[in-house]
N, C-alpha and C. Protein backbone atom coordinates (compact mmCIF):
# COMPACT_ATOMS: atom_id res chain seq x y z
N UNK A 1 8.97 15.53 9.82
CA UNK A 1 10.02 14.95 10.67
C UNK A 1 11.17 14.50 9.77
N UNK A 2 12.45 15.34 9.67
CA UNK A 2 13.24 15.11 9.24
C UNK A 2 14.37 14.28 9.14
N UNK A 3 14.41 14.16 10.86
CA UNK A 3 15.76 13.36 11.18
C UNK A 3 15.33 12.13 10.97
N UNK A 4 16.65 10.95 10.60
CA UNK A 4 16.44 9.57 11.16
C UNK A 4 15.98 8.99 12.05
N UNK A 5 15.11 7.58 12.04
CA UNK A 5 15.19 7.12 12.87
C UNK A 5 15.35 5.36 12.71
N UNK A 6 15.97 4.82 13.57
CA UNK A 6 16.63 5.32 14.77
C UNK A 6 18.09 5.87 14.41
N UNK A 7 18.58 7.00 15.17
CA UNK A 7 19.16 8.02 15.22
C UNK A 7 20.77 7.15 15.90
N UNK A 8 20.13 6.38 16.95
CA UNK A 8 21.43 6.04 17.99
C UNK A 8 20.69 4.58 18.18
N UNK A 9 21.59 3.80 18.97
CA UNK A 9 21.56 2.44 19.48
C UNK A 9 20.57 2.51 20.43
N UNK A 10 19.85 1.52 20.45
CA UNK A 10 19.04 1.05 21.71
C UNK A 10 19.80 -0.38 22.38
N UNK A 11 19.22 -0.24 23.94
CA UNK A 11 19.81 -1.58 24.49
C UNK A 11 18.38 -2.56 24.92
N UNK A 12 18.06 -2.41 24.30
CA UNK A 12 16.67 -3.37 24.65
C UNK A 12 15.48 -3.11 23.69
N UNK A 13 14.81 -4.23 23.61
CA UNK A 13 13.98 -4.30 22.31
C UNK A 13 12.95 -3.14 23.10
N UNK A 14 12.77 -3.71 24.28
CA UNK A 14 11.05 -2.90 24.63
C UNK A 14 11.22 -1.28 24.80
N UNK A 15 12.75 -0.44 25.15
CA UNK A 15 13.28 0.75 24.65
C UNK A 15 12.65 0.85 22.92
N UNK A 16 12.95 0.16 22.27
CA UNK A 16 13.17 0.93 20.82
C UNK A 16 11.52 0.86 20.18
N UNK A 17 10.93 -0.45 20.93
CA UNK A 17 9.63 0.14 20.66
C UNK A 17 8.81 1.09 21.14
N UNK A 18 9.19 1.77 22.09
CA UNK A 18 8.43 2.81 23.22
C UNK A 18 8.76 3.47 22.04
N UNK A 19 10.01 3.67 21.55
CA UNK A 19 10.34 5.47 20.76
C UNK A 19 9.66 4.66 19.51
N UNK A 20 9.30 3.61 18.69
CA UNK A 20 9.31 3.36 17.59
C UNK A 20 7.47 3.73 17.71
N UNK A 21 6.73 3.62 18.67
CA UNK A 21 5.42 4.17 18.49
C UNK A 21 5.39 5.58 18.79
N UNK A 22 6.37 5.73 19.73
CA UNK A 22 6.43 7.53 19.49
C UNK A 22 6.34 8.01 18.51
N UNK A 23 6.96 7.16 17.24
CA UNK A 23 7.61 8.13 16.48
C UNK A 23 5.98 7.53 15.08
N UNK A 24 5.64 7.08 15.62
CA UNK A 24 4.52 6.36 14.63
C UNK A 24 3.39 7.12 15.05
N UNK A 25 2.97 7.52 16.39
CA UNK A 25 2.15 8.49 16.64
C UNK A 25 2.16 9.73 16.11
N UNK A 26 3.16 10.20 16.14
CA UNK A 26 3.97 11.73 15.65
C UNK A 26 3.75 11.56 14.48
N UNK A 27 4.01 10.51 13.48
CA UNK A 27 3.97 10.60 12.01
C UNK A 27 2.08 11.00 11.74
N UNK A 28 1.36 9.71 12.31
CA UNK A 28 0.33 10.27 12.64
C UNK A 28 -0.52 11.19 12.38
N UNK A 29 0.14 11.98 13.52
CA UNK A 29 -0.51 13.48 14.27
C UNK A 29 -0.41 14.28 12.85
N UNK A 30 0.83 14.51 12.17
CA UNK A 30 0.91 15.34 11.19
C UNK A 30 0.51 15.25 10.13
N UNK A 31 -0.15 13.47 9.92
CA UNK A 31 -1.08 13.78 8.38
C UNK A 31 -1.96 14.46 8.28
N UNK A 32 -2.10 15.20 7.21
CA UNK A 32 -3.22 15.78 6.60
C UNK A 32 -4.10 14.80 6.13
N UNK A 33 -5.23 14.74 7.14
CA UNK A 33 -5.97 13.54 7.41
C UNK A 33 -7.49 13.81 6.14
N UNK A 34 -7.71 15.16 5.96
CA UNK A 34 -8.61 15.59 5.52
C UNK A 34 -8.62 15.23 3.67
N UNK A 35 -7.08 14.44 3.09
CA UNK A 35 -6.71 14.04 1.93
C UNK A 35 -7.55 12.41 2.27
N UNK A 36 -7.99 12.21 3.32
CA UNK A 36 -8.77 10.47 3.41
C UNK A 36 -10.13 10.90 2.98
N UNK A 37 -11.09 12.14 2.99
CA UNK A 37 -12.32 12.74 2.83
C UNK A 37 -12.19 12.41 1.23
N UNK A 38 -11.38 13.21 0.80
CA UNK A 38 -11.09 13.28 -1.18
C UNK A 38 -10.80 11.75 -1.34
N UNK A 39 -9.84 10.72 -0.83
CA UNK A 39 -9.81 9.37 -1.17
C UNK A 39 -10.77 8.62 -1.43
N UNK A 40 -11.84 8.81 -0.20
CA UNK A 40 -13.04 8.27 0.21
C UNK A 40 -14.23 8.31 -0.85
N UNK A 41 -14.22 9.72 -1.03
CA UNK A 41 -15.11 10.09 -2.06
C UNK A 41 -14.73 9.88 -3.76
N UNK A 42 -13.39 9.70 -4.07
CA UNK A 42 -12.85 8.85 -5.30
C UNK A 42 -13.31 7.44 -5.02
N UNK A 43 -13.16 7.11 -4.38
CA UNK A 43 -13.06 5.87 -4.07
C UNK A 43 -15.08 5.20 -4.23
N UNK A 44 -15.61 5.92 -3.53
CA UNK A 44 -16.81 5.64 -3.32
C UNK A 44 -17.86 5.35 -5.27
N UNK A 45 -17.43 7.18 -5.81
CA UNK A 45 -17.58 6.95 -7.20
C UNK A 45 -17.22 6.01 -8.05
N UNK A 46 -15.85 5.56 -7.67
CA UNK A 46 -15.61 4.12 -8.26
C UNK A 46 -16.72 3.26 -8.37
N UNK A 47 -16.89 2.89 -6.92
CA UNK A 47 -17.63 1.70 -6.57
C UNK A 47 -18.89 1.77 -6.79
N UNK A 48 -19.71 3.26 -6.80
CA UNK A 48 -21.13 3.38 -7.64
C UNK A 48 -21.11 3.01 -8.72
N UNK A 49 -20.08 3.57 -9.72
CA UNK A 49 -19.97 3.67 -10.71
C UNK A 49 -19.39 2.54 -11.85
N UNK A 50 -19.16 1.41 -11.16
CA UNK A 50 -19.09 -0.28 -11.46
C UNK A 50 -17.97 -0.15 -12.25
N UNK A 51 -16.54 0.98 -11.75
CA UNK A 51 -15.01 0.81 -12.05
C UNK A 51 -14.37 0.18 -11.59
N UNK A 52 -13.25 -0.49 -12.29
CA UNK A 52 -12.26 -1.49 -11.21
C UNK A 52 -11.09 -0.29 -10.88
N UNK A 53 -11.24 -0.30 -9.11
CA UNK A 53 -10.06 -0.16 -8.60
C UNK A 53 -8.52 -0.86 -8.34
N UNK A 54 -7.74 -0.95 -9.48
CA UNK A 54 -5.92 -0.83 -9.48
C UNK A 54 -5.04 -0.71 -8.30
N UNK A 55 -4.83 -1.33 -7.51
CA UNK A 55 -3.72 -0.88 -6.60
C UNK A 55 -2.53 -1.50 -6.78
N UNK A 56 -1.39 -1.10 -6.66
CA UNK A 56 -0.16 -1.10 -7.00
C UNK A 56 0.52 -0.82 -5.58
N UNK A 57 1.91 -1.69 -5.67
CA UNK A 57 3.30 -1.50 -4.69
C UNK A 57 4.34 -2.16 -5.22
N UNK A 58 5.47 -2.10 -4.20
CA UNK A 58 6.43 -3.17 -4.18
C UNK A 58 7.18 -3.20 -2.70
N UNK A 59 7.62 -4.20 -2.97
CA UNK A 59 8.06 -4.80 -1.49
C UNK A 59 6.94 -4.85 -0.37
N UNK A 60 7.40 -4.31 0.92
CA UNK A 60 6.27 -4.25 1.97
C UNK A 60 4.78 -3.76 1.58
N UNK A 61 5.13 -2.62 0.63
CA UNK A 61 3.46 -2.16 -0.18
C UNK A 61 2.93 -3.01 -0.84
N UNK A 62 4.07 -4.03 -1.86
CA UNK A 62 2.35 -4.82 -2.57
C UNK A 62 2.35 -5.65 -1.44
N UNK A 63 3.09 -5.96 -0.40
CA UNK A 63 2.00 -6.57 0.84
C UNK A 63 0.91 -5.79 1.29
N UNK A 64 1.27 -4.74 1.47
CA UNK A 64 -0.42 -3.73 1.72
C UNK A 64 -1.43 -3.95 0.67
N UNK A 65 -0.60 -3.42 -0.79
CA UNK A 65 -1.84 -3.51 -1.94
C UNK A 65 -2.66 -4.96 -2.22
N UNK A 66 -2.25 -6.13 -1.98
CA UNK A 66 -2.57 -7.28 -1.88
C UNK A 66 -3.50 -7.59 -0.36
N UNK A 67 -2.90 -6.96 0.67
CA UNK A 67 -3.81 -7.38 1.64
C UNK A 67 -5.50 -6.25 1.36
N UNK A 68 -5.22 -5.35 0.69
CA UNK A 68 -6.18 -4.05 0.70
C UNK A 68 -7.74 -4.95 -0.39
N UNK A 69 -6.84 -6.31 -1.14
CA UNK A 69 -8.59 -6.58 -1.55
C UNK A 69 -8.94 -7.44 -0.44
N UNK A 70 -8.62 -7.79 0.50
CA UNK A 70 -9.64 -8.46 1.82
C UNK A 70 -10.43 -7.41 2.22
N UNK A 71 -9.89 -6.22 2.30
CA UNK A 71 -10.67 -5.11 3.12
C UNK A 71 -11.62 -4.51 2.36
N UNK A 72 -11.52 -4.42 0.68
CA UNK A 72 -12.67 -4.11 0.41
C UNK A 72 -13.39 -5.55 0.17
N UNK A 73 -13.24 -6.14 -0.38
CA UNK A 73 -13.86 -7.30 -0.70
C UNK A 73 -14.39 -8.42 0.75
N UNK A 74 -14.43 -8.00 1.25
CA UNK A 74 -14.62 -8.68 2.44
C UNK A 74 -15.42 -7.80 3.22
N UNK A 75 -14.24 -6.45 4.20
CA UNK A 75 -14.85 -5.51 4.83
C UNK A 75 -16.11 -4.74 4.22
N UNK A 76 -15.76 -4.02 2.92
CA UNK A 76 -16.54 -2.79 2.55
C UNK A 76 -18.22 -3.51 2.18
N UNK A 77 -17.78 -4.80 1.76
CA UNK A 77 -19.63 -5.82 1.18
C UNK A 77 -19.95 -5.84 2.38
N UNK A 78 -19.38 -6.54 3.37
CA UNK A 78 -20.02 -6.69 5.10
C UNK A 78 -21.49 -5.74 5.21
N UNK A 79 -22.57 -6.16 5.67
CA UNK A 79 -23.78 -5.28 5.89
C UNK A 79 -23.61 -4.19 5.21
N UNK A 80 -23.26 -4.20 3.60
CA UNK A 80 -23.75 -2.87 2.98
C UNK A 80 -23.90 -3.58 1.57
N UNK A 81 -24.54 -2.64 0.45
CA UNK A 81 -24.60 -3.11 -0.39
C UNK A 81 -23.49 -2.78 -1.49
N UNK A 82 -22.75 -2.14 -1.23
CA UNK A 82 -21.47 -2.16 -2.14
C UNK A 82 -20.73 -3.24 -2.55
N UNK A 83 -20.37 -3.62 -3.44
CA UNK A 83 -19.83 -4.53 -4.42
C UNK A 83 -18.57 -4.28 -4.93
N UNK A 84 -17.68 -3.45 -4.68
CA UNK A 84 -15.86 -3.40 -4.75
C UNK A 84 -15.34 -4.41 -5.93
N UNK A 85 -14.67 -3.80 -7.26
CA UNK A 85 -14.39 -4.43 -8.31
C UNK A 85 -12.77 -3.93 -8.04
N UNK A 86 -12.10 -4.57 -7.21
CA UNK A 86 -10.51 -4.12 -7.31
C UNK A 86 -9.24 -5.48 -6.94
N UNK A 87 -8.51 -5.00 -7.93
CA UNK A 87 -7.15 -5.85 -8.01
C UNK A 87 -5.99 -5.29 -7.73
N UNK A 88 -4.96 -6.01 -7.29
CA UNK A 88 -4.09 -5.70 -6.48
C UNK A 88 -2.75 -6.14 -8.07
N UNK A 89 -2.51 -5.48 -8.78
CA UNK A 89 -1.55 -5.77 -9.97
C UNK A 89 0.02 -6.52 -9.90
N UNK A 90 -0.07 -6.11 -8.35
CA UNK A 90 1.42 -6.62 -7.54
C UNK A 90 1.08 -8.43 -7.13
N UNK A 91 -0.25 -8.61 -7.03
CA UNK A 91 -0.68 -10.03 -7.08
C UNK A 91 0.31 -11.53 -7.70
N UNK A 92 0.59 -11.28 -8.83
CA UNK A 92 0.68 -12.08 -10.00
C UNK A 92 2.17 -12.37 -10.15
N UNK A 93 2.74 -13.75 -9.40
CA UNK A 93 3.85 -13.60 -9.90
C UNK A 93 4.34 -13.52 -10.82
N UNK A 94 3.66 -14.39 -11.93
CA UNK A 94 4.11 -15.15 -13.19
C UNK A 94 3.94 -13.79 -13.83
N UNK A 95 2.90 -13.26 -14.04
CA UNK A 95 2.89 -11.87 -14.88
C UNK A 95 3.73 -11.02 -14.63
N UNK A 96 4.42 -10.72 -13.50
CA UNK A 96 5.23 -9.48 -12.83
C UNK A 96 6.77 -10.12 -13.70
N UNK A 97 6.65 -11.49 -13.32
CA UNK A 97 8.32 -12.00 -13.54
C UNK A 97 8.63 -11.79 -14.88
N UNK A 98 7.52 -12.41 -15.68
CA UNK A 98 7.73 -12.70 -17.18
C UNK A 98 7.66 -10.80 -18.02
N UNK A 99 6.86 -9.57 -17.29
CA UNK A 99 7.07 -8.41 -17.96
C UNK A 99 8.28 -8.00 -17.75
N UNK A 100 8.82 -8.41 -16.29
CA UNK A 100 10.30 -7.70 -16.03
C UNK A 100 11.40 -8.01 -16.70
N UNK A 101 11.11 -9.85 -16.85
CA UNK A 101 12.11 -10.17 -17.84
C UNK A 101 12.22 -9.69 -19.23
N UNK A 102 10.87 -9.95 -19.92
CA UNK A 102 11.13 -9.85 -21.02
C UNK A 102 10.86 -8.59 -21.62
N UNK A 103 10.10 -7.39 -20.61
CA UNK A 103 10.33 -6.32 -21.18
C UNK A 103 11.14 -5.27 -20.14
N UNK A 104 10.43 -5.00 -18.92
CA UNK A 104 11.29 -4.51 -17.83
C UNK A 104 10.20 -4.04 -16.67
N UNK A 105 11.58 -4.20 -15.46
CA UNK A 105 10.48 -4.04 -14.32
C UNK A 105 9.83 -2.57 -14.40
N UNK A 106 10.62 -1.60 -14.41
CA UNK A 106 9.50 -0.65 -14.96
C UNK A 106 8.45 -0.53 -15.66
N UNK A 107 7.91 -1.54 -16.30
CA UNK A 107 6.35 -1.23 -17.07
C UNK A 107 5.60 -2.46 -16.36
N UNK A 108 6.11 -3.18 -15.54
CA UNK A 108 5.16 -4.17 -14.67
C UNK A 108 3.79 -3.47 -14.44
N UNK A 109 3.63 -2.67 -14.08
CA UNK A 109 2.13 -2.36 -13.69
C UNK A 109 1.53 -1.34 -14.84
N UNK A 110 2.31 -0.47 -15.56
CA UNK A 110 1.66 0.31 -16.38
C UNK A 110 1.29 -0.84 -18.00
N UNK A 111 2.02 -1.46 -18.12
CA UNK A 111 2.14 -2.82 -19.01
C UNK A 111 0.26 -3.28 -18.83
N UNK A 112 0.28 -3.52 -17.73
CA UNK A 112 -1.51 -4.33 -17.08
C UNK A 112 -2.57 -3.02 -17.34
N UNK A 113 -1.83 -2.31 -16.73
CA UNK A 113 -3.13 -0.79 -16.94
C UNK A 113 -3.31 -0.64 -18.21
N UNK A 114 -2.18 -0.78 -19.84
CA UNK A 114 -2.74 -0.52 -20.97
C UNK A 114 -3.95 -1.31 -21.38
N UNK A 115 -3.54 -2.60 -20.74
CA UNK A 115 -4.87 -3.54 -21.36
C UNK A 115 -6.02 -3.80 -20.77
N UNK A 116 -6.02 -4.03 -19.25
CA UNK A 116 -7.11 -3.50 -18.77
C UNK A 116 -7.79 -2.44 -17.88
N UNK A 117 -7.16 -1.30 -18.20
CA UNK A 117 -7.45 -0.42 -17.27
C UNK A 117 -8.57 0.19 -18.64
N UNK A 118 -9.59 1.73 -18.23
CA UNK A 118 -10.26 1.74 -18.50
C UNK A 118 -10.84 3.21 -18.21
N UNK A 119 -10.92 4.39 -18.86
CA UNK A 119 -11.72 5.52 -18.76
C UNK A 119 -12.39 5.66 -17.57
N UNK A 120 -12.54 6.26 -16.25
CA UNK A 120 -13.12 6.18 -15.28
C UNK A 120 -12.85 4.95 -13.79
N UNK A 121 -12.00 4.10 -14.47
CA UNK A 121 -11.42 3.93 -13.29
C UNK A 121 -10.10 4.11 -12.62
N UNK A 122 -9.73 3.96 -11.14
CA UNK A 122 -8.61 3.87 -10.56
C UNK A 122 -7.75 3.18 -10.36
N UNK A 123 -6.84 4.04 -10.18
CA UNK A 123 -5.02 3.30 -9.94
C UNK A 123 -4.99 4.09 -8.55
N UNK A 124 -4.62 3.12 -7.90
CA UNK A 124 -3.84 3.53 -6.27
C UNK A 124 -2.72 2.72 -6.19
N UNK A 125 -1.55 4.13 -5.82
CA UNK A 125 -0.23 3.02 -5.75
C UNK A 125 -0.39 3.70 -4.45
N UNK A 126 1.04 2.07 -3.89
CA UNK A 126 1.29 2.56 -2.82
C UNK A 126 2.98 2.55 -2.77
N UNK A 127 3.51 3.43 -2.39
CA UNK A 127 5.47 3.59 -2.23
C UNK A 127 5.76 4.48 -1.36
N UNK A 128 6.33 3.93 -0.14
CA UNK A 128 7.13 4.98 0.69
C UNK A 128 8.24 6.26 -0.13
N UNK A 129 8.82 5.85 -1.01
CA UNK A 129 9.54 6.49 -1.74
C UNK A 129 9.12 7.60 -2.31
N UNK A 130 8.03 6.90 -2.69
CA UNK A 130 6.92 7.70 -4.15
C UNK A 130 7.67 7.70 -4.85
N UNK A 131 8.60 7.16 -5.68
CA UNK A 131 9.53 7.31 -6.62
C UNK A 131 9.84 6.08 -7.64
N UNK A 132 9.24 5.27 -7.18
CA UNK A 132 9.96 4.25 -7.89
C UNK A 132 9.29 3.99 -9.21
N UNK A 133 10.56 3.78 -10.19
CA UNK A 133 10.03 4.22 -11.55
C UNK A 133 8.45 3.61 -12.30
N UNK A 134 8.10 2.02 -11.85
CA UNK A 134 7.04 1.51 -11.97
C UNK A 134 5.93 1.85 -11.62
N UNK A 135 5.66 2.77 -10.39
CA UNK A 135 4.88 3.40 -9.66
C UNK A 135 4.29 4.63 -10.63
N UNK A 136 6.02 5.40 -10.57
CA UNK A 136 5.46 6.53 -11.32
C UNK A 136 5.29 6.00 -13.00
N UNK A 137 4.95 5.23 -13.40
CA UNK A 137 5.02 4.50 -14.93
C UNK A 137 3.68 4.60 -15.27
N UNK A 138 3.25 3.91 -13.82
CA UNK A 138 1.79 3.21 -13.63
C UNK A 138 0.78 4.90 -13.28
N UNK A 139 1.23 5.79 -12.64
CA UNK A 139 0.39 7.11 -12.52
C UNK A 139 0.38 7.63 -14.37
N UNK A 140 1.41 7.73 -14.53
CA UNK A 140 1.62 8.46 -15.73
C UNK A 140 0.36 7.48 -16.90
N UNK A 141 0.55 6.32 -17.14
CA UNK A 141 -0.48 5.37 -17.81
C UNK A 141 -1.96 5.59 -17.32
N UNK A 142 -2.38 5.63 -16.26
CA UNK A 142 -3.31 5.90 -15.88
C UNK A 142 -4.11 7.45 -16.05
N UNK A 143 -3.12 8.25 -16.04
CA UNK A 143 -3.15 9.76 -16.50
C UNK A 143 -3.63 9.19 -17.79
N UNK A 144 -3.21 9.09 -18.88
CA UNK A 144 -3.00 8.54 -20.26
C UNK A 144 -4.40 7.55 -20.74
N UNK A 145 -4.75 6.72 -19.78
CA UNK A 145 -5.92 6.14 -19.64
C UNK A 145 -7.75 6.93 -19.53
N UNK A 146 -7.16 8.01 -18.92
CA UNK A 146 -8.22 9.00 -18.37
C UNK A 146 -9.22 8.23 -17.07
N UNK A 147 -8.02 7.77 -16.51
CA UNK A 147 -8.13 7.18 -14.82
C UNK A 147 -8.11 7.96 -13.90
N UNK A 148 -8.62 7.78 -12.41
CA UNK A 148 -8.11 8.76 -11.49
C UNK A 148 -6.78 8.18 -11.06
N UNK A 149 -6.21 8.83 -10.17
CA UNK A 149 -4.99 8.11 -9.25
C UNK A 149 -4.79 8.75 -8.01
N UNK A 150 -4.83 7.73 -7.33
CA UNK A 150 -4.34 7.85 -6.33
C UNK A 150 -2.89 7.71 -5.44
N UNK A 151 -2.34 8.07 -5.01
CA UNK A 151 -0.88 8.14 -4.23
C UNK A 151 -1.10 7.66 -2.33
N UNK A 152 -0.14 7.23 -2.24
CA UNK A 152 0.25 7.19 -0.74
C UNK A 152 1.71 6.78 -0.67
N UNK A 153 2.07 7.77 -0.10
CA UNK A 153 3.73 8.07 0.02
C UNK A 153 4.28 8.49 1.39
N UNK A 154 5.38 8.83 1.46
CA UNK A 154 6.43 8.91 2.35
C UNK A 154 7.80 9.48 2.19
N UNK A 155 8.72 9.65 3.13
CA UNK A 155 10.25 10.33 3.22
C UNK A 155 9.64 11.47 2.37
N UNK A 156 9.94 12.00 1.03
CA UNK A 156 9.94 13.34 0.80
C UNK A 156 9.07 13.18 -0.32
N UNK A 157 8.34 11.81 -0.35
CA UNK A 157 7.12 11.74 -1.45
C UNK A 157 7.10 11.47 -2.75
N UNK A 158 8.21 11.85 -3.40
CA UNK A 158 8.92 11.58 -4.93
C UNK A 158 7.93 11.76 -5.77
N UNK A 159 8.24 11.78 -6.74
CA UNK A 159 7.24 12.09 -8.22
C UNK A 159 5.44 11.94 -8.03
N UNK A 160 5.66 10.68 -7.47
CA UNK A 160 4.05 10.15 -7.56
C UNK A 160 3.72 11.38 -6.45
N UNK A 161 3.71 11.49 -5.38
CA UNK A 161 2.98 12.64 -4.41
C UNK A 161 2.48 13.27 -5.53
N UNK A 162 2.99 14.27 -6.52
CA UNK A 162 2.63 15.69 -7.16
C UNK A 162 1.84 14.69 -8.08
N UNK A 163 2.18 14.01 -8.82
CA UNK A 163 1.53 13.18 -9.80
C UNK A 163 0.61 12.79 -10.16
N UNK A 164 0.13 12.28 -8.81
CA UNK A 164 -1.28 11.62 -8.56
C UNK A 164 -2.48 12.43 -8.40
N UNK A 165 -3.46 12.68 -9.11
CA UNK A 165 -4.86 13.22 -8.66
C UNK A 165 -4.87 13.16 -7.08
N UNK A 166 -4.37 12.62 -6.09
CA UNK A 166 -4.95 12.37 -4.85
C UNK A 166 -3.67 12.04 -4.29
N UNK A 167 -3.53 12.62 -3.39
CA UNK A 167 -1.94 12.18 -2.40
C UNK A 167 -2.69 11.70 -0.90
N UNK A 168 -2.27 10.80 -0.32
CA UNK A 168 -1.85 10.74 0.90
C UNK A 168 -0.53 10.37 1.78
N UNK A 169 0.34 11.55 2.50
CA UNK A 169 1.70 11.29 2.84
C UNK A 169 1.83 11.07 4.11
N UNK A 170 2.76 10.93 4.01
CA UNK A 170 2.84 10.21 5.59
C UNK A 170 5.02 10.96 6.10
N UNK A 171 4.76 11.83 6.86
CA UNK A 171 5.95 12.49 6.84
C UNK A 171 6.80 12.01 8.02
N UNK A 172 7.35 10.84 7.25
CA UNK A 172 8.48 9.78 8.39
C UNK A 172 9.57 9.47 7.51
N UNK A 173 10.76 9.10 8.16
CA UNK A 173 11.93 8.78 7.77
C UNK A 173 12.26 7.22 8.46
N UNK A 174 11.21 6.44 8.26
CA UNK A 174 11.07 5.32 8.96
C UNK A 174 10.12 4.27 8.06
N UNK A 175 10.89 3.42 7.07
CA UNK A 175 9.58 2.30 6.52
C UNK A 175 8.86 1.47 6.83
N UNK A 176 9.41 1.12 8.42
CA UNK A 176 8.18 0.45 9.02
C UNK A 176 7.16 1.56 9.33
N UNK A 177 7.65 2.99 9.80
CA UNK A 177 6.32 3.99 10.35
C UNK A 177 5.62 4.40 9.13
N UNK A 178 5.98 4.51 8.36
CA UNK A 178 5.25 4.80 6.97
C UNK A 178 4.66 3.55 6.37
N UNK A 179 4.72 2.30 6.42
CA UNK A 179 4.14 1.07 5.74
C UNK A 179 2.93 1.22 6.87
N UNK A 180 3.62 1.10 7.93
CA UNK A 180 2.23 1.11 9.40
C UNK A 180 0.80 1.48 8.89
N UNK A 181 1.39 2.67 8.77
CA UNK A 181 0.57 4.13 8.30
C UNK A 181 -0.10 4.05 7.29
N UNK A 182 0.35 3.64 6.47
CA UNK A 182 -0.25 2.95 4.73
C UNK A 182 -1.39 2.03 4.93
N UNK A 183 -1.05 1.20 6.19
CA UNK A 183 -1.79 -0.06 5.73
C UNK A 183 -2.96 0.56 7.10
N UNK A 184 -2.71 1.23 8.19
CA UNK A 184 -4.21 1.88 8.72
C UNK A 184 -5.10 2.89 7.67
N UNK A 185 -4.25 3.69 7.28
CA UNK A 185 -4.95 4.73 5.92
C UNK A 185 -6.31 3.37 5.48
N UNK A 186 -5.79 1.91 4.73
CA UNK A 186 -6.43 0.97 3.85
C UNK A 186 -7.41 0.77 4.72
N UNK A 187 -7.14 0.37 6.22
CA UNK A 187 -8.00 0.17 7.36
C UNK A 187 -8.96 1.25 7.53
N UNK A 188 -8.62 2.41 7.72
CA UNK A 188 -9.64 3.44 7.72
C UNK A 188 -10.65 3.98 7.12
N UNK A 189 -10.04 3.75 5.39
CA UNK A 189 -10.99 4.00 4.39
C UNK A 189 -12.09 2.92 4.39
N UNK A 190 -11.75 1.64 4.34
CA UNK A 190 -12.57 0.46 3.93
C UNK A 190 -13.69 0.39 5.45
N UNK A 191 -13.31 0.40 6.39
CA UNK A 191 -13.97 0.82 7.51
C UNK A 191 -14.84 2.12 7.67
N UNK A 192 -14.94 3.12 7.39
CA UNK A 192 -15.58 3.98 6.99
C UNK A 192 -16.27 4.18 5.85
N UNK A 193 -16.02 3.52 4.98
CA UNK A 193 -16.66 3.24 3.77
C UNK A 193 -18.36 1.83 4.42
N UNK A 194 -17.88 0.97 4.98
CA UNK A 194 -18.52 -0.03 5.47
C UNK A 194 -19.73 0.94 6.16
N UNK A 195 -18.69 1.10 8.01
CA UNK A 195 -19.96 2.26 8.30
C UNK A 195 -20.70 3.09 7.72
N UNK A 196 -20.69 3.35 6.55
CA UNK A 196 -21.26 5.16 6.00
C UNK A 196 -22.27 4.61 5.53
N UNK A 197 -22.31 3.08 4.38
CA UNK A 197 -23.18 2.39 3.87
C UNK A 197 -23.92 1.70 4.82
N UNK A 198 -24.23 1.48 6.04
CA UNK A 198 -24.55 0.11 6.10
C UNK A 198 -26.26 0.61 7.55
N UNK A 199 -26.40 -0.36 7.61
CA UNK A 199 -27.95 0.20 8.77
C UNK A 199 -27.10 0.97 9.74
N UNK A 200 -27.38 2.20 10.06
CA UNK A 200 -27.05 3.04 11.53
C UNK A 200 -27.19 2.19 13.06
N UNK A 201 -28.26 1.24 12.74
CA UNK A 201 -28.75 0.07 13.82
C UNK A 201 -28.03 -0.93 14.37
N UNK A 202 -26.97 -1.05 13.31
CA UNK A 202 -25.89 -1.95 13.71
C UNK A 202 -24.11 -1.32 13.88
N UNK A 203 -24.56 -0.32 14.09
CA UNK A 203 -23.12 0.29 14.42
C UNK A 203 -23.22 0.31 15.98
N UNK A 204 -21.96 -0.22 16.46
CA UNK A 204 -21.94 -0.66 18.04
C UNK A 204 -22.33 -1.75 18.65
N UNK A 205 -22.74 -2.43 16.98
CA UNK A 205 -23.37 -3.63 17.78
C UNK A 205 -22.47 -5.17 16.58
N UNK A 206 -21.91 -4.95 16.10
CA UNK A 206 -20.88 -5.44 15.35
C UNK A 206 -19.85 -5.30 14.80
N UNK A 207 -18.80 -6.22 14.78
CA UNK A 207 -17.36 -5.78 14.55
C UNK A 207 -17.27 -5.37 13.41
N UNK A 208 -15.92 -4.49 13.59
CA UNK A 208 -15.30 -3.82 12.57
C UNK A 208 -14.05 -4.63 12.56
């Protein structure tokens, strides 16, 4: 989906949300949903395999990447025995402020991955852009690390899409429909991750 949105004026809020889930459904419909199977299964090896999972953003994303350790750390332990070792690098003010200042915002997250990142584990960024130079700083370091990586992107995907061991895109011209989208992707995985582990006996019979 190429064009803008919104395209033209609306005269009423409850108009622009009718088209604003239209257009969030539609984004939707067209992921290549079958890139959450390959996430899932990176993701899972992690967590056998007693690696810390990295997630990375900025702006509305490190609100996703920050809300994403409740969901494993909370959701994915819920009635299973998985144990989720992951940090959100966008966390930290004092660390973010003091690398940008004194060295630059571009190595904010690849800066953290030299020192503790680690042979076998993951980096997941998250950027509508996919472009932004810290993002792609932090894939490239992690490459360099002999990490996996993961991507989740948007508009035309930028560097990180191709970059990353693992893409998931989201093909909108809209950063609320693409953040949306980002942060159900986090919902979906950690939720399916929960179910896959946990007694068959209690599915349907407790919340998700």
């Amino acid at each position: 989906m190429t064009d803008l949105f919104p395209a033209t004026p609306f005269d009423t809020c409850d108009a622009f949300a009718g088209a604003y889930f239209t257009r969030l459904a539609e984004a939707a419909q067209h992921c290549d949903l079958s890139a959450l199977d390959r996430i899932a299964a990176a993701v899972k090896t992690a967590i056998d395999g007693d690696r810390f999972i990295f997630i990375c953003g900025n702006g509305g994303s490190a609100g996703i990447a920050n809300h994403s350790l409740c969901d494993f750390l909370k959701c994915v332990r819920t009635d299973t025995g998985l144990k989720p070792r992951v940090m959100s690098l966008a966390a930290h003010t004092e660390m973010n402020s003091a690398l940008a200042n004194d060295i630059s915002y571009d190595e904010v997250f690849a800066y953290q991955l030299e020192s503790m990142g680690r042979p076998g584990d993951l980096l997941w960024t998250v950027s509508s852009s996919g472009d932004s130079q810290n993002v792609v700083r932090a894939i490239e370091t992690a490459r360099a690390q002999g990490m996996t990586s993961i991507s989740f992107t948007g508009f035309s995907g930028g560097r990180s899409r191709t970059l990353a061991d693992l893409n998931a895109h989201v093909d909108a011209q809209n950063y609320g429909v693409i953040e949306d989208i980002h942060m159900s992707f986090i919902h979906i995985l950690t939720q399916y991750l929960r179910m896959t582990n946990m007694d068959t006996s209690l599915i349907g019979n407790v919340k998700f």
